[in-house]
PDB file of N, CA and C in Angstrom:
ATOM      1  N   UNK A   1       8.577 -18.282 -22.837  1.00  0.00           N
ATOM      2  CA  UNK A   1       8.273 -18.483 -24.237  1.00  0.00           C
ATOM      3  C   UNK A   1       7.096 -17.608 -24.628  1.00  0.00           C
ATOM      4  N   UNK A   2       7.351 -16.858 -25.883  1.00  0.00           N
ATOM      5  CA  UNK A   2       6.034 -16.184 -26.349  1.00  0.00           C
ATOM      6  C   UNK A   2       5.091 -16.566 -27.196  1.00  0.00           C
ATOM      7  N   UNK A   3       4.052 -16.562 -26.747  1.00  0.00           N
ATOM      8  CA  UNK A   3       2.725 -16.713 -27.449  1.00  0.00           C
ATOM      9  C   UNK A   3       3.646 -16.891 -29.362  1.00  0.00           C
ATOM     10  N   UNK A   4       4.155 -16.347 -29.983  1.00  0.00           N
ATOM     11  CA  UNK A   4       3.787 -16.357 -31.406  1.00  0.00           C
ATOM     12  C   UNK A   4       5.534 -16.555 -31.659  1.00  0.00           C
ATOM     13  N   UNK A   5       6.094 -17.385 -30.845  1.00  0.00           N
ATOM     14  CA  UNK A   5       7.357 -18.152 -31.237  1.00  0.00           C
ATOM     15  C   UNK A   5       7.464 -18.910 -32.471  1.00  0.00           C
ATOM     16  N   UNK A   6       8.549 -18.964 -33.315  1.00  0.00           N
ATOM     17  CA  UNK A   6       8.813 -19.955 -33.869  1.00  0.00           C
ATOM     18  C   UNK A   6      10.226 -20.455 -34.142  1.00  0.00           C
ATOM     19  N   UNK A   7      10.200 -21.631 -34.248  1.00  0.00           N
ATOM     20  CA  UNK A   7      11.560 -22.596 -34.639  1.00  0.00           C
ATOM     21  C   UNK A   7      11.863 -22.310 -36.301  1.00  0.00           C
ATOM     22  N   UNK A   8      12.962 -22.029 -36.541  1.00  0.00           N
ATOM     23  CA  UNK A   8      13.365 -21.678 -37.767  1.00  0.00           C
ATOM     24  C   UNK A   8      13.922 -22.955 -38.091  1.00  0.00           C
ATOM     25  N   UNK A   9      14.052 -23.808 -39.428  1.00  0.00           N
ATOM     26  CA  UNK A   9      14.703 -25.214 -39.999  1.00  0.00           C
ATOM     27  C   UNK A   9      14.527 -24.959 -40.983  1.00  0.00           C
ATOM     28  N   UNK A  10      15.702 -25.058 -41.910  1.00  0.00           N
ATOM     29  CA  UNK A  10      15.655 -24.878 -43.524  1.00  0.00           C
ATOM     30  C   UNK A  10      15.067 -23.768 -44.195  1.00  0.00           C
ATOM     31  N   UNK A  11      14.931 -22.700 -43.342  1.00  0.00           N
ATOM     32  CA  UNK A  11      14.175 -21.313 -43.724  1.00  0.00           C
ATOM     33  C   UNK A  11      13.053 -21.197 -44.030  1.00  0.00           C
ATOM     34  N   UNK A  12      12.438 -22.930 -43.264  1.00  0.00           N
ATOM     35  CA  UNK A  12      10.894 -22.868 -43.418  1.00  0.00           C
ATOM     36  C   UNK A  12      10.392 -22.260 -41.917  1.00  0.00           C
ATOM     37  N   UNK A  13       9.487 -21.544 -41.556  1.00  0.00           N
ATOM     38  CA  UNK A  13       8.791 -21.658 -40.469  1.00  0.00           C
ATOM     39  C   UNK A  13       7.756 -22.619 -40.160  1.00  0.00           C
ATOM     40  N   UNK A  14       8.358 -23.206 -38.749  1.00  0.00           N
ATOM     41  CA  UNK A  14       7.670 -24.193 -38.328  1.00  0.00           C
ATOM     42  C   UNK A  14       6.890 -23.927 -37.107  1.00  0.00           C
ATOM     43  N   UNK A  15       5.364 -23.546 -37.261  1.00  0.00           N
ATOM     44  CA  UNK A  15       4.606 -23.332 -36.050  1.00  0.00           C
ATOM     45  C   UNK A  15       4.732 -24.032 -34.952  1.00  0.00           C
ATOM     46  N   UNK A  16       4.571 -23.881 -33.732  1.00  0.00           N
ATOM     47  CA  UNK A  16       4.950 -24.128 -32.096  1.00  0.00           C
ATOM     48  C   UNK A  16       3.735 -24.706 -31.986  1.00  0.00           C
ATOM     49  N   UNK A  17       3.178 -25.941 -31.177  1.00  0.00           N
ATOM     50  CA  UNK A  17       2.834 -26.837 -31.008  1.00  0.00           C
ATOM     51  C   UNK A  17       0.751 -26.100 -30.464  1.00  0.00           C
ATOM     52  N   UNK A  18       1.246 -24.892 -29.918  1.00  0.00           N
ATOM     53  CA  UNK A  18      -0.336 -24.349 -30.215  1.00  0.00           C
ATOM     54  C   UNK A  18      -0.851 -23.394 -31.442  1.00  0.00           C
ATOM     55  N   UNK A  19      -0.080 -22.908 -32.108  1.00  0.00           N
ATOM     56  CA  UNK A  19      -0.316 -22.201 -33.203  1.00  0.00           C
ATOM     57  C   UNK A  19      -0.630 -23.320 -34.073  1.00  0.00           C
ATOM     58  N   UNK A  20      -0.208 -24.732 -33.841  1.00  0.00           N
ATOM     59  CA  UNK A  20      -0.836 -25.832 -34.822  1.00  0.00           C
ATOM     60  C   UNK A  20      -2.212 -26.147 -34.136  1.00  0.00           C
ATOM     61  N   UNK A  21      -2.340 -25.875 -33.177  1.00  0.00           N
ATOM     62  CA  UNK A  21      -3.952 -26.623 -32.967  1.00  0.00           C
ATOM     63  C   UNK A  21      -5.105 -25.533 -32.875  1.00  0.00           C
ATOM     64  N   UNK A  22      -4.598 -23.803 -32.983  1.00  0.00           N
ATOM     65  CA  UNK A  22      -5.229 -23.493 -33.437  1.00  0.00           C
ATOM     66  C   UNK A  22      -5.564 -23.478 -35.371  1.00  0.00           C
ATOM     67  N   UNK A  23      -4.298 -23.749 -36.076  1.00  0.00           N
ATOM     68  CA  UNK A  23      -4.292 -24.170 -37.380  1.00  0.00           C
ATOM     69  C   UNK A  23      -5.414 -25.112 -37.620  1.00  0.00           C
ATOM     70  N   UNK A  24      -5.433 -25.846 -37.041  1.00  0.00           N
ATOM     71  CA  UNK A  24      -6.381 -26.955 -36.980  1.00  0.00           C
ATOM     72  C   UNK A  24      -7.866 -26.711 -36.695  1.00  0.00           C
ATOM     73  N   UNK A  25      -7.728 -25.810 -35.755  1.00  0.00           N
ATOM     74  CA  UNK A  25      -9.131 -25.347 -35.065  1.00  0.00           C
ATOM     75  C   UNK A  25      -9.384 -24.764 -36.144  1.00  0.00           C
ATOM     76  N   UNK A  26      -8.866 -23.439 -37.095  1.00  0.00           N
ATOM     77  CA  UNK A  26      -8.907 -22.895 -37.718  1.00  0.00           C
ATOM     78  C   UNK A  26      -9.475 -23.596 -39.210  1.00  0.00           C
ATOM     79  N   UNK A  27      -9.492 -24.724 -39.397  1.00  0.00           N
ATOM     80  CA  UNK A  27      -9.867 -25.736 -40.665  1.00  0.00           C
ATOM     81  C   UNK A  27     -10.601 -26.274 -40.508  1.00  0.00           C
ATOM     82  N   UNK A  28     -11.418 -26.382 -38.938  1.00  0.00           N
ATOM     83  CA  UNK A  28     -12.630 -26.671 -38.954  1.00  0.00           C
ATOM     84  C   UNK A  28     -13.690 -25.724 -38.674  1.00  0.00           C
ATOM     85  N   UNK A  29     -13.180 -24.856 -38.919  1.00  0.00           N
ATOM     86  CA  UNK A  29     -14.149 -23.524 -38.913  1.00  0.00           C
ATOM     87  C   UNK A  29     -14.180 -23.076 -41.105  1.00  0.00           C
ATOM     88  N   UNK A  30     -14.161 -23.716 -41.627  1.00  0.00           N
ATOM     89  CA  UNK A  30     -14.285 -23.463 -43.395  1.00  0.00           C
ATOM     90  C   UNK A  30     -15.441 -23.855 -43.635  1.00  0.00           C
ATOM     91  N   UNK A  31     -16.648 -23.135 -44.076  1.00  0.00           N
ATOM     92  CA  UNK A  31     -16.588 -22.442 -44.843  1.00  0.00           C
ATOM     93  C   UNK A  31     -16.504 -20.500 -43.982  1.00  0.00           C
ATOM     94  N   UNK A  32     -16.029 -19.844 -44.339  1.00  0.00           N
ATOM     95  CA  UNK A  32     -15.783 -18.659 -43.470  1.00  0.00           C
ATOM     96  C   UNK A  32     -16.365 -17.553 -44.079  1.00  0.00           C
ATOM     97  N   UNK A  33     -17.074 -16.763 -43.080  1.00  0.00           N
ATOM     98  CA  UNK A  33     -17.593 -15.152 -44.214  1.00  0.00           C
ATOM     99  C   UNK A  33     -17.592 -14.385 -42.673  1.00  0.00           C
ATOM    100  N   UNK A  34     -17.982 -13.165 -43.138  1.00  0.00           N
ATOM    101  CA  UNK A  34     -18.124 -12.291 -42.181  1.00  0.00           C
ATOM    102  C   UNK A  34     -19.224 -11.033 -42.768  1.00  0.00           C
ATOM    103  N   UNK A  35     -19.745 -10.586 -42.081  1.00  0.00           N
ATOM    104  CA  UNK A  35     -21.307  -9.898 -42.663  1.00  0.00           C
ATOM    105  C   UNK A  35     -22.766 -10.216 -42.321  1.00  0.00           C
ATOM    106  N   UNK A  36     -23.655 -10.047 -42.715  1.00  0.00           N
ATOM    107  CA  UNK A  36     -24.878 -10.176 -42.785  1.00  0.00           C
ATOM    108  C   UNK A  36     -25.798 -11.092 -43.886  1.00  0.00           C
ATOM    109  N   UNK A  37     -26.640 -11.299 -43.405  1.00  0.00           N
ATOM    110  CA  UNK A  37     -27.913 -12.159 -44.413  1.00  0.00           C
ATOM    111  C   UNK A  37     -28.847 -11.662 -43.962  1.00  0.00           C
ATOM    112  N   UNK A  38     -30.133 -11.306 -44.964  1.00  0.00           N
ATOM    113  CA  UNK A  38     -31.131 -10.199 -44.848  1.00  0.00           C
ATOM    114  C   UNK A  38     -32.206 -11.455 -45.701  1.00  0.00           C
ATOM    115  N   UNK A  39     -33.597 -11.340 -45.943  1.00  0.00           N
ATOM    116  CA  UNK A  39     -33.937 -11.866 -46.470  1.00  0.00           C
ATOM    117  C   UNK A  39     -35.196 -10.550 -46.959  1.00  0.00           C
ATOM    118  N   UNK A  40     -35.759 -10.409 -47.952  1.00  0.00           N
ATOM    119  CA  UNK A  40     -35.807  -9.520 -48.335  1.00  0.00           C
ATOM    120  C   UNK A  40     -36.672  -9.452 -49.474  1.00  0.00           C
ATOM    121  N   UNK A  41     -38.149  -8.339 -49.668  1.00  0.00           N
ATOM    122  CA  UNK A  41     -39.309  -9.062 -50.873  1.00  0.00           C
ATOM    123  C   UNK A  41     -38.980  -7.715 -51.679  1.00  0.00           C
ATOM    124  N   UNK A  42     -38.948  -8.206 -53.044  1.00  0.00           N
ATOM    125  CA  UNK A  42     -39.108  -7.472 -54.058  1.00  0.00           C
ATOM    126  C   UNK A  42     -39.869  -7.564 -55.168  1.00  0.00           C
ATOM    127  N   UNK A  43     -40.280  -6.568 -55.864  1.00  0.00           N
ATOM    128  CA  UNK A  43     -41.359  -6.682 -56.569  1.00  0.00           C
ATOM    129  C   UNK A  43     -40.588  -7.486 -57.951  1.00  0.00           C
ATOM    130  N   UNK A  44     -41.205  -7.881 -59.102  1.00  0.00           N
ATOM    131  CA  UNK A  44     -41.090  -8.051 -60.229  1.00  0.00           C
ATOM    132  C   UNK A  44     -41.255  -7.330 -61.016  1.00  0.00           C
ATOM    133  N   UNK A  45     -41.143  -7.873 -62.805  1.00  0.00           N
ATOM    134  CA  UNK A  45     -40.975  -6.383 -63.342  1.00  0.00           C
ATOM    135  C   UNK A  45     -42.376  -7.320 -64.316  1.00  0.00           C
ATOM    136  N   UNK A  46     -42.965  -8.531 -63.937  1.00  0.00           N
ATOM    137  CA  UNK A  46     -44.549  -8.578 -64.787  1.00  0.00           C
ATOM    138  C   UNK A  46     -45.175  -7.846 -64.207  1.00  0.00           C
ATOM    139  N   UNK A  47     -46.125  -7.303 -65.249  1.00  0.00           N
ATOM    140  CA  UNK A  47     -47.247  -6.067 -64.842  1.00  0.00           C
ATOM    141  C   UNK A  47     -48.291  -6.676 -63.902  1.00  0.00           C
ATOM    142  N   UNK A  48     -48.748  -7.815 -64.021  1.00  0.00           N
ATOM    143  CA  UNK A  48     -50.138  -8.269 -63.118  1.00  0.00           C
ATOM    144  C   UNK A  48     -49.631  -9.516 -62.236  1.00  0.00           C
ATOM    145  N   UNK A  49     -48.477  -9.474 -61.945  1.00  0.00           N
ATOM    146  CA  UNK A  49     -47.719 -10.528 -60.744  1.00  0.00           C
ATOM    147  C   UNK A  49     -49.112 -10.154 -59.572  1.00  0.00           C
ATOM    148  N   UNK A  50     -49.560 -11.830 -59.007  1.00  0.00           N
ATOM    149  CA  UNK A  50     -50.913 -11.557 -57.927  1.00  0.00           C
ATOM    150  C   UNK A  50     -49.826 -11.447 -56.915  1.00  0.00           C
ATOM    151  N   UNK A  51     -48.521 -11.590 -56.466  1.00  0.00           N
ATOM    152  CA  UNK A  51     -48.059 -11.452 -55.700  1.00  0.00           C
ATOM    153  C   UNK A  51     -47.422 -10.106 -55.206  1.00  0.00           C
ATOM    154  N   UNK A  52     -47.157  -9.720 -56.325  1.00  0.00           N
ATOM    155  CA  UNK A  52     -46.532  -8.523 -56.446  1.00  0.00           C
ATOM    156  C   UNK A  52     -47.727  -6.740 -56.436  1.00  0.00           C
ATOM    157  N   UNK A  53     -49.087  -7.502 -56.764  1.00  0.00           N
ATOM    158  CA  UNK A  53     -50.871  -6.736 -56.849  1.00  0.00           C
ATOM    159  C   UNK A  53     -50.895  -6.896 -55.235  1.00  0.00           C
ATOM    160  N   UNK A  54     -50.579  -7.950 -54.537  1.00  0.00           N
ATOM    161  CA  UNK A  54     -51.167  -8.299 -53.093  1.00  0.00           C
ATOM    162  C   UNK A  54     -50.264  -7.571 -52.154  1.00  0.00           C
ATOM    163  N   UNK A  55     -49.269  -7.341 -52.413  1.00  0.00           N
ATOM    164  CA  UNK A  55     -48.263  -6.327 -51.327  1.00  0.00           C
ATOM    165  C   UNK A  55     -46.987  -7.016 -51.010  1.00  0.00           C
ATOM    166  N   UNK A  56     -47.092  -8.888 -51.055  1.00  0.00           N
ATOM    167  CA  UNK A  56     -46.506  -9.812 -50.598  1.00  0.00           C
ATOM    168  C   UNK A  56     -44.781  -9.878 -51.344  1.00  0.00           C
ATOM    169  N   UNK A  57     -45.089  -9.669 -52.966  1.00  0.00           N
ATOM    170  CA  UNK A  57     -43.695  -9.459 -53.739  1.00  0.00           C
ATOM    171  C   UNK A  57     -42.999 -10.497 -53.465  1.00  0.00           C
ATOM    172  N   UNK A  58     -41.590 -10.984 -53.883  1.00  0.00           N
ATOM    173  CA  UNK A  58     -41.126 -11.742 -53.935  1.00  0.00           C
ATOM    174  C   UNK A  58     -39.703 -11.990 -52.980  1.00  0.00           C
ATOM    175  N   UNK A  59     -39.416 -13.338 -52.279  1.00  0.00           N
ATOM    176  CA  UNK A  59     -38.442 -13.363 -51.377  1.00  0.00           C
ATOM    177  C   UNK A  59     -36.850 -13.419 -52.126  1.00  0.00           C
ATOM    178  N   UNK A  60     -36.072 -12.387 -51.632  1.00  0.00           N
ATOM    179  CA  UNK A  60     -35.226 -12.649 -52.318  1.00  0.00           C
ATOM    180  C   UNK A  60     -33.753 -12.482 -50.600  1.00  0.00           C
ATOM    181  N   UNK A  61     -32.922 -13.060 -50.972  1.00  0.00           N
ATOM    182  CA  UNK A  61     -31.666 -12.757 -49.934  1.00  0.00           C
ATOM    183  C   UNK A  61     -30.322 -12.118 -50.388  1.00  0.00           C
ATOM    184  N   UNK A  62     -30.097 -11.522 -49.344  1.00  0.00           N
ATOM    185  CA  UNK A  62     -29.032 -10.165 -49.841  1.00  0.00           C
ATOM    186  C   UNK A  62     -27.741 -10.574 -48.634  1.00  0.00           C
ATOM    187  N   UNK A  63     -26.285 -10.863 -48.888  1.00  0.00           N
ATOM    188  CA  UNK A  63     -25.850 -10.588 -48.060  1.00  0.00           C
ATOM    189  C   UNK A  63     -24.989  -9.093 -48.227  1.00  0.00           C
ATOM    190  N   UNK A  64     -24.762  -8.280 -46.694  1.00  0.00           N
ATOM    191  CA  UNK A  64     -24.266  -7.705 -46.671  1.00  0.00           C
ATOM    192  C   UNK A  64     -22.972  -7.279 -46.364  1.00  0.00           C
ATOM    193  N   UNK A  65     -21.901  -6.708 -46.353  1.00  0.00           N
ATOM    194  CA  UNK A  65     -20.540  -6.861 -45.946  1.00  0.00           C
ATOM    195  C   UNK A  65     -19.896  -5.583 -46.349  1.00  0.00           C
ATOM    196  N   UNK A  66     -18.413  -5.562 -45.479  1.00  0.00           N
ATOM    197  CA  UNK A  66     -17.571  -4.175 -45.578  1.00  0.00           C
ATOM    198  C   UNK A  66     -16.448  -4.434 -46.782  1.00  0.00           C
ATOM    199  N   UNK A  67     -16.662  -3.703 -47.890  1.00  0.00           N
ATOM    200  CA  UNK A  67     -15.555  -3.510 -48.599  1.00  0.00           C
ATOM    201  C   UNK A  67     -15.220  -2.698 -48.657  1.00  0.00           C
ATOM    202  N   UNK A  68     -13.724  -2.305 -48.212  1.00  0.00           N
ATOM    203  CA  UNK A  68     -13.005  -0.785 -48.479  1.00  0.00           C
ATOM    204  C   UNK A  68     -13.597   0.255 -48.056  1.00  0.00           C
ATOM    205  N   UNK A  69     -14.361   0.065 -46.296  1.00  0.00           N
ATOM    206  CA  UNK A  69     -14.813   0.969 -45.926  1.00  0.00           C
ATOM    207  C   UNK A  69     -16.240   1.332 -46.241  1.00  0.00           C
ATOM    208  N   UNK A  70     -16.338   0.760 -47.250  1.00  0.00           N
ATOM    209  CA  UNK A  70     -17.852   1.195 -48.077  1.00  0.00           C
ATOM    210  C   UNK A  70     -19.081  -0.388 -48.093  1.00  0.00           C
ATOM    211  N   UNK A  71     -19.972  -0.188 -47.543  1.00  0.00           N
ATOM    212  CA  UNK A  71     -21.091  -1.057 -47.535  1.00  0.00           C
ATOM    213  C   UNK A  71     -21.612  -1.550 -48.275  1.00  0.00           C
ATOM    214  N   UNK A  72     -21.392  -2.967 -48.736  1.00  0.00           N
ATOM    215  CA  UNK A  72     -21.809  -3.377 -50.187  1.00  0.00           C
ATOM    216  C   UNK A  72     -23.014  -4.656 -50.073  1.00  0.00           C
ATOM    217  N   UNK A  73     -23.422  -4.989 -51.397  1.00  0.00           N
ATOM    218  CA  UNK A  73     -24.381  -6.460 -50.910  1.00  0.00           C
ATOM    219  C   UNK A  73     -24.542  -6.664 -52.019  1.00  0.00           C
ATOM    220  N   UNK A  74     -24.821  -8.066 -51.784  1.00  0.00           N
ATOM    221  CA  UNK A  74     -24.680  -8.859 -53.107  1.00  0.00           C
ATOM    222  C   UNK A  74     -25.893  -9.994 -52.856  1.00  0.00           C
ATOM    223  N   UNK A  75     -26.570 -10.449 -54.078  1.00  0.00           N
ATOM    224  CA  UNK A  75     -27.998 -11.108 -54.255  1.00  0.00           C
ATOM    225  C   UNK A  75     -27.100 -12.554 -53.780  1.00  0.00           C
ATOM    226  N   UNK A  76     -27.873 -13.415 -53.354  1.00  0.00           N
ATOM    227  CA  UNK A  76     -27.761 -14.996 -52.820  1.00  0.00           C
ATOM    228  C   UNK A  76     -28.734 -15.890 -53.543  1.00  0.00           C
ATOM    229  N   UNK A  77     -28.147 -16.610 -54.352  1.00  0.00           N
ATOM    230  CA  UNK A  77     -29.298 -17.830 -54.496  1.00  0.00           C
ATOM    231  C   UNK A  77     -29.767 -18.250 -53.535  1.00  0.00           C
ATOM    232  N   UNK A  78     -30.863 -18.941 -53.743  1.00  0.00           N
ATOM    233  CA  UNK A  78     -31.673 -19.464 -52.812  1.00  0.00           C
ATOM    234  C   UNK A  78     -30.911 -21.100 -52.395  1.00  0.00           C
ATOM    235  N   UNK A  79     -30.228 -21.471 -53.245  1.00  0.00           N
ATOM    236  CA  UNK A  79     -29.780 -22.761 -52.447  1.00  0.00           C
ATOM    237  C   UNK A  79     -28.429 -22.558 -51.995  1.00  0.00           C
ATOM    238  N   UNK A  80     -27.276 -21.217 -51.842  1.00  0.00           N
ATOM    239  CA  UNK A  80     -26.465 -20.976 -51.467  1.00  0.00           C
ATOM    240  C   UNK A  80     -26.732 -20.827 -49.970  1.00  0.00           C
ATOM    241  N   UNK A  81     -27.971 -20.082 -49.684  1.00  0.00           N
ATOM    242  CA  UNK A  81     -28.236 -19.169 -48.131  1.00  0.00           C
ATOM    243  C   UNK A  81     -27.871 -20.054 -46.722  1.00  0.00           C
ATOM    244  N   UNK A  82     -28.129 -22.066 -47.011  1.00  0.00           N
ATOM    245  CA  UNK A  82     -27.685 -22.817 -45.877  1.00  0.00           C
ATOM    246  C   UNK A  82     -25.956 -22.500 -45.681  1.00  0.00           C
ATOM    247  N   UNK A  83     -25.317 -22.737 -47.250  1.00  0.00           N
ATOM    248  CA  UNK A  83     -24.063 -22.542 -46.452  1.00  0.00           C
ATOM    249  C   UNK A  83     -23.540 -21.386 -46.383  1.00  0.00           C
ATOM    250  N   UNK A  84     -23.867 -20.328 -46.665  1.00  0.00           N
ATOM    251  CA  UNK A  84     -23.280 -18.967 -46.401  1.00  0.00           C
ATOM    252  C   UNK A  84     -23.847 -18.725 -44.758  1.00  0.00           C
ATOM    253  N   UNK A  85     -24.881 -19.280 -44.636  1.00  0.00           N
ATOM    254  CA  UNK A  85     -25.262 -18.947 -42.639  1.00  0.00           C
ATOM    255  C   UNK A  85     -24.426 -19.875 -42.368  1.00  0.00           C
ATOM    256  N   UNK A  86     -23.928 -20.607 -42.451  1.00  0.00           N
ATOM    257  CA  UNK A  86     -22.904 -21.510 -41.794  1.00  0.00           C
ATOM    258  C   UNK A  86     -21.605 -21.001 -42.049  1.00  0.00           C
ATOM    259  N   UNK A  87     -21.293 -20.407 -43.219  1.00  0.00           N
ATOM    260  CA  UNK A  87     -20.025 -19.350 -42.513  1.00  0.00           C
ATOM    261  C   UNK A  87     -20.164 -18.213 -41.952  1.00  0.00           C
ATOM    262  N   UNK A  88     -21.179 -17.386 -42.039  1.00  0.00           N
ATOM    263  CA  UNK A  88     -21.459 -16.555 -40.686  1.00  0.00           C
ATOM    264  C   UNK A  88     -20.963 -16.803 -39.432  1.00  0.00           C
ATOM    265  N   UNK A  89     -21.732 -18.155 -39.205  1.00  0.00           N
ATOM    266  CA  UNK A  89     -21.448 -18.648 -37.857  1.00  0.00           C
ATOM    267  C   UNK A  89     -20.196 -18.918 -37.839  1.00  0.00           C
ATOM    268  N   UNK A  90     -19.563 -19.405 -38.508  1.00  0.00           N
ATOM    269  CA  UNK A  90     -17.993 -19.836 -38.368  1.00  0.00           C
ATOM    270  C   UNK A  90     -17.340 -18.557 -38.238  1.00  0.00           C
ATOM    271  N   UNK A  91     -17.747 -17.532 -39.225  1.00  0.00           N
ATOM    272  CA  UNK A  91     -16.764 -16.206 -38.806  1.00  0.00           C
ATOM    273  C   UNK A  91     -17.066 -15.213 -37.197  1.00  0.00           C
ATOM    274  N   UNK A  92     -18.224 -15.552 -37.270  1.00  0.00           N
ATOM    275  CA  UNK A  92     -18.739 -15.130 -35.862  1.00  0.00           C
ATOM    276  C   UNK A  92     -17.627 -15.801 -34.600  1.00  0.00           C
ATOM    277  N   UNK A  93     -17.767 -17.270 -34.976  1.00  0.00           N
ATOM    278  CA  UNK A  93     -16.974 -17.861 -33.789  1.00  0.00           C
ATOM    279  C   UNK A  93     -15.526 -18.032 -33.906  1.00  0.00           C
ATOM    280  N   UNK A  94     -14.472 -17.489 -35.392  1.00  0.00           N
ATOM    281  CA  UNK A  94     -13.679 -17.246 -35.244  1.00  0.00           C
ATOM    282  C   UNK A  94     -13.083 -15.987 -34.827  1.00  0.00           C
ATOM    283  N   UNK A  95     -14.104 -14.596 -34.805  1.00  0.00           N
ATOM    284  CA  UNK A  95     -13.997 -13.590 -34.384  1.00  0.00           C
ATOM    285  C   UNK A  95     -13.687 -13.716 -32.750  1.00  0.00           C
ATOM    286  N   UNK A  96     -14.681 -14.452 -31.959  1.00  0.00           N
ATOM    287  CA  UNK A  96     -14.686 -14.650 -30.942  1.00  0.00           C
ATOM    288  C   UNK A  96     -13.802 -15.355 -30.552  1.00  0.00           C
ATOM    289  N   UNK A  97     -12.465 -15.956 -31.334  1.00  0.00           N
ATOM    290  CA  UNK A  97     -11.678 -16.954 -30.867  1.00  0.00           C
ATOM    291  C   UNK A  97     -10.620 -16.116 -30.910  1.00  0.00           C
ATOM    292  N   UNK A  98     -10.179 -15.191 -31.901  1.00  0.00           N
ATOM    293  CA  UNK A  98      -9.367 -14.284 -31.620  1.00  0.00           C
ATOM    294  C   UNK A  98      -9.423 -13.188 -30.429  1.00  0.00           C
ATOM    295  N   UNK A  99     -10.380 -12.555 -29.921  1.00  0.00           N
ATOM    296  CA  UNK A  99     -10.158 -12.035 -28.638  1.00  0.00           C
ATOM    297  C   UNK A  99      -9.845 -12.763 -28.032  1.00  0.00           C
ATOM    298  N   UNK A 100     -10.718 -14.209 -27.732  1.00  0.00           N
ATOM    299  CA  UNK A 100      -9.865 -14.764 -26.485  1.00  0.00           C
ATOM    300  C   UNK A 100      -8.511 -15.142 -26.551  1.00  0.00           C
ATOM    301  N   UNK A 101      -7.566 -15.333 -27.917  1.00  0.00           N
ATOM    302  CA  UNK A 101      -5.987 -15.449 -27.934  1.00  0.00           C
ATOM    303  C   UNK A 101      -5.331 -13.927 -28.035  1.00  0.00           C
ATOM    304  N   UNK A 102      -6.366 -12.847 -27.998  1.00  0.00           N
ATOM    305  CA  UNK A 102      -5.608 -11.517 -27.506  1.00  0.00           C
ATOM    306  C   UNK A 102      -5.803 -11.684 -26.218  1.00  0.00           C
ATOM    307  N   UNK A 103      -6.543 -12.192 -25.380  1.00  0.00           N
ATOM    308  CA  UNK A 103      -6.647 -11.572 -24.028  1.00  0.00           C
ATOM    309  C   UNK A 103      -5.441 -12.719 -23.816  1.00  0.00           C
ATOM    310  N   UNK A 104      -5.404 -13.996 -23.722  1.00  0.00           N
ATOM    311  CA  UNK A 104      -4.225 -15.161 -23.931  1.00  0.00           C
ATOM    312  C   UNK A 104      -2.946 -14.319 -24.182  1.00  0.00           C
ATOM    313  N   UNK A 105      -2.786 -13.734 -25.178  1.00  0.00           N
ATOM    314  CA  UNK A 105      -1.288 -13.270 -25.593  1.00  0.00           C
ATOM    315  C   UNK A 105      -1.183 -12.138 -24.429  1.00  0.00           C
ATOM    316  N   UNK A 106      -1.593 -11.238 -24.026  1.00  0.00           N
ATOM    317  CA  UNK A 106      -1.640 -10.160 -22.983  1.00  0.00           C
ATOM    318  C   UNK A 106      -1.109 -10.795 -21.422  1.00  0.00           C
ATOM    319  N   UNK A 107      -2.105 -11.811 -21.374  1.00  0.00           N
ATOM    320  CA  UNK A 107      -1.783 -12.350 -20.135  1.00  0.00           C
ATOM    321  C   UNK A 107      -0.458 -13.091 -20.041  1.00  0.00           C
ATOM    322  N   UNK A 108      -0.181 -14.157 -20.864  1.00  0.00           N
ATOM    323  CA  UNK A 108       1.209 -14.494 -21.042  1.00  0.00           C
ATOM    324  C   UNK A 108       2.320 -13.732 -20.556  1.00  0.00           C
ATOM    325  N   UNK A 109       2.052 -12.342 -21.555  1.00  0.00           N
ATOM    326  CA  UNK A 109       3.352 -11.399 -21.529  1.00  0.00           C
ATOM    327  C   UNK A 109       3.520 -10.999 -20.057  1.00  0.00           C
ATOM    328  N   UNK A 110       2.555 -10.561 -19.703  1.00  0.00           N
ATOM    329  CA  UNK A 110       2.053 -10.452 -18.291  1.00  0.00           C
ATOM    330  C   UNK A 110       2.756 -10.889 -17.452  1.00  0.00           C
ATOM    331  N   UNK A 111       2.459 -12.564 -17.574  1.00  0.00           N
ATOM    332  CA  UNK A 111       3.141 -13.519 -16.661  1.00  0.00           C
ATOM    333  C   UNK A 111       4.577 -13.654 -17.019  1.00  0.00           C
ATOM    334  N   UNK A 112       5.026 -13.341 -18.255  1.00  0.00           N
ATOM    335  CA  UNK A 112       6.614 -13.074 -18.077  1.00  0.00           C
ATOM    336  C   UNK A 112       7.486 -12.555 -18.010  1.00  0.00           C
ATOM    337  N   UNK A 113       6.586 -10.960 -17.587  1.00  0.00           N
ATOM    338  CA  UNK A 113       7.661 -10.206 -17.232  1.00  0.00           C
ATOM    339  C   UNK A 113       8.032  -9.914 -15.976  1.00  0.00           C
ATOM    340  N   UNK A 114       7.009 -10.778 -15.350  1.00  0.00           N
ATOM    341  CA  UNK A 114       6.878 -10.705 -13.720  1.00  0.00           C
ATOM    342  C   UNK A 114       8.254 -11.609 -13.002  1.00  0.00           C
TER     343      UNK A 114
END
């Protein structure tokens, strides 16, 4: 049996009994991103900001990410930044979950053509 089988019924596809528990695995990994978080001081545009006179400027967060090849970023509220690092991490560890079901699908085939 191969890794990415399925049972055909009523011309629905019906996933094979591990493609559902990674489905599953897969829904507890939401909220999902992939990219960077930078945190990041910029000045203001008041003329006598003491923060902005002192060198210190203001904290602001940027995430970064690949669109179409081209490197883009976009400003973050400040009360967004907990859950956007929490899909980091989720895309981080779904990245890492897919190699290990490529090295899984490789080995399989492996074992059945032997």
């Amino acid at each position: 049996m191969y890794y990415l089988e399925y049972t055909y019924s009523m011309s629905k596809i019906k996933p094979v009994p591990e493609q559902q528990a990674f489905l599953e695995e897969l829904a507890g990994l939401w909220p999902l991103a992939k990219g960077s978080l930078a945190e990041v001081r910029k000045p203001c545009i008041r003329p006598n900001c003491p923060a902005c006179r002192s060198g210190r400027k203001h904290p602001a967060w940027l995430f970064s990410f690949s669109q179409g090849g081209r490197r883009r970023c976009r400003y973050v509220p400040q009360e967004l930044v907990p859950v956007l690092r929490q899909a980091l991490d989720h895309g981080r560890r779904l990245e890492k979950r897919l190699v290990e079901l490529g090295v899984e699908l490789l080995t399989r085939y492996r074992q059945g053509r032997s």
